[in-house]
Structures are given as structure tokens and as C-alpha cells.
C-alpha atoms as a PDB file:
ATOM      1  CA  UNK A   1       4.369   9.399  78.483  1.00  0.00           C
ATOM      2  CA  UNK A   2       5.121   7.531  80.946  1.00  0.00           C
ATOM      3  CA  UNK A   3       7.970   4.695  81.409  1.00  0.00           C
ATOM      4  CA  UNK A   4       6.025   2.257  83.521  1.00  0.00           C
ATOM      5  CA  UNK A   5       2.227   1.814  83.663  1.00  0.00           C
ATOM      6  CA  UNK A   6      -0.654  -0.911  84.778  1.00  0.00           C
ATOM      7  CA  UNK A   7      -2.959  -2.491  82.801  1.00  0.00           C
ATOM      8  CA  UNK A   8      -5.350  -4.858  83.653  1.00  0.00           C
ATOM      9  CA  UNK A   9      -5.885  -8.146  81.688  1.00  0.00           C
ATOM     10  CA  UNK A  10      -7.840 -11.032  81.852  1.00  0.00           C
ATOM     11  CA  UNK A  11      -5.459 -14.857  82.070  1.00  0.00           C
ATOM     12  CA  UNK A  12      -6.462 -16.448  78.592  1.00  0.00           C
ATOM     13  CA  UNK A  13      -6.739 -19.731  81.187  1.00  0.00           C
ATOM     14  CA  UNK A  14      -8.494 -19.101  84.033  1.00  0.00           C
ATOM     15  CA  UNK A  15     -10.174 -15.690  83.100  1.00  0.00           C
ATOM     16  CA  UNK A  16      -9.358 -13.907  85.973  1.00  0.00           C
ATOM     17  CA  UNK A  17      -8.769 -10.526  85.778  1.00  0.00           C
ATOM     18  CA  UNK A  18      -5.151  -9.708  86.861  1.00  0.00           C
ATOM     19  CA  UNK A  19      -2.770  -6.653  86.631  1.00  0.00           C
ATOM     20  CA  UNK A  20       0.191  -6.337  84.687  1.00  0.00           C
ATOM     21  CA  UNK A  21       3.284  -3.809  84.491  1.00  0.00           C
ATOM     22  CA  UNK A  22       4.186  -2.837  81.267  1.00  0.00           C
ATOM     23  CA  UNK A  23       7.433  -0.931  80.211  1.00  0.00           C
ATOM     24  CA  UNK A  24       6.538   1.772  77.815  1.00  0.00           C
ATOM     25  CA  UNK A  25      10.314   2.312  77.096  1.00  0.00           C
ATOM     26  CA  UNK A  26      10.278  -0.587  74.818  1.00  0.00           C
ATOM     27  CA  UNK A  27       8.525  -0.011  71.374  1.00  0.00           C
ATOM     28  CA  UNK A  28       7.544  -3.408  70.681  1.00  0.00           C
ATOM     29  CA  UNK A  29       7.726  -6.891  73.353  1.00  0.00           C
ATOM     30  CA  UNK A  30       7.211  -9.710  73.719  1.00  0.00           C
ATOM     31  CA  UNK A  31       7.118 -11.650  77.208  1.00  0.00           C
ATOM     32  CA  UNK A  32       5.889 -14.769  79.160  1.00  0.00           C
ATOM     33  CA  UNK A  33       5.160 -13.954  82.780  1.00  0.00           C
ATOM     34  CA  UNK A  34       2.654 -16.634  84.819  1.00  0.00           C
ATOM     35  CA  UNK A  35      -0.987 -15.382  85.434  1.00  0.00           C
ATOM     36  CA  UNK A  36      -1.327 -14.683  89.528  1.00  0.00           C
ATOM     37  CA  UNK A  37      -4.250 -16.755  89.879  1.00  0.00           C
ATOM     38  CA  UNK A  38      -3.375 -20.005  87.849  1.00  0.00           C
ATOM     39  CA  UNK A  39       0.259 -19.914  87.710  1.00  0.00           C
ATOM     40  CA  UNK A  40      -0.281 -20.828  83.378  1.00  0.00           C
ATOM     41  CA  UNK A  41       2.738 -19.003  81.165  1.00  0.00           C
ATOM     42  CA  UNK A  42       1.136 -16.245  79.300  1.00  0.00           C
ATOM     43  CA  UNK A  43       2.589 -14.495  76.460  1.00  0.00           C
ATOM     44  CA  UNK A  44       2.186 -10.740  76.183  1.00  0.00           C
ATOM     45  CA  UNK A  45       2.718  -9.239  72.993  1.00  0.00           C
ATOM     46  CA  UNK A  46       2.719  -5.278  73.605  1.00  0.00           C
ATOM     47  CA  UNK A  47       3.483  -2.176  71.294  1.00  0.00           C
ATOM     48  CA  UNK A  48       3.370   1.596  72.042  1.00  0.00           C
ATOM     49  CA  UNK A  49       1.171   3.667  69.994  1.00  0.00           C
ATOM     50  CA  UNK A  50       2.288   7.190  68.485  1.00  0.00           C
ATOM     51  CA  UNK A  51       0.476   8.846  71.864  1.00  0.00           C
ATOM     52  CA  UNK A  52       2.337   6.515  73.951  1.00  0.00           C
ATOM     53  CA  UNK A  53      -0.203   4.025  74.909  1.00  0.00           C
ATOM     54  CA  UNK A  54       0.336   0.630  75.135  1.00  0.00           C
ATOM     55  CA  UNK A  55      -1.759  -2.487  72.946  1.00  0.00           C
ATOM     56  CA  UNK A  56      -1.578  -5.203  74.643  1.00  0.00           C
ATOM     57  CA  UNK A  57      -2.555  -8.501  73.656  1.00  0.00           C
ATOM     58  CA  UNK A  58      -2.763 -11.646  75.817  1.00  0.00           C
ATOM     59  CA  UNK A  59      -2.546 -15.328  74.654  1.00  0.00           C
ATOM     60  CA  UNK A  60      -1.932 -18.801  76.383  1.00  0.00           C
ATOM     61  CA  UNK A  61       1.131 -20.474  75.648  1.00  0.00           C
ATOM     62  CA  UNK A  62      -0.087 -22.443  72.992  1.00  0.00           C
ATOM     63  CA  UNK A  63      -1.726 -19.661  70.499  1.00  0.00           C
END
């Protein structure tokens, strides 16, 4: 496993497709960081699975 890995996701906003570092260290997060097309706030809510891969799911401020 790996500490640090990118994923891509697409900005609940704009819909741009933009990449984002996740910390694998960290069982379960959540996080607000501003999508790098649109500047909106969007909340990441990630957990590592038993292999070590990360779900991430992506939601505008608002959801």
C-alpha cells in the first residue's frame, strides 16, 4: 500500500476532470479542498478499503 496516491475526479460544479492527492494513512476523511478549474469548495469524503484502495466520493458544498 501505498501512503500517498492520485486519483482523478470530476468537480461536482464545473465537471471538469481534476486530480487529487489522497493520504492512504488515514482510514477514514473527510476534507474541503477548491476544485482547480472553478475555485468551488468541494468536500471529499474518502475511506481505505481492506486492499488499501481508496473510495472516494466527491460532493459540492451544499450536499
Amino acid at each position: 500500500m501505498q501512503a500517498i496516491t492520485t486519483l482523478t475526479v470530476r468537480c461536482p460544479y464545473c465537471g471538469e476532470i481534476i486530480e487529487a492527492v489522497i493520504d492512504c494513512s488515514v482510514a477514514q476523511q473527510e476534507y474541503i479542498e477548491d476544485c482547480e478549474v472553478c475555485c468551488r469548495p468541494i468536500v471529499f469524503k474518502v475511506s481505505i478499503n481492506e486492499s488499501g484502495e481508496p473510495d472516494v466520493a466527491v460532493f459540492s458544498e451544499n450536499d
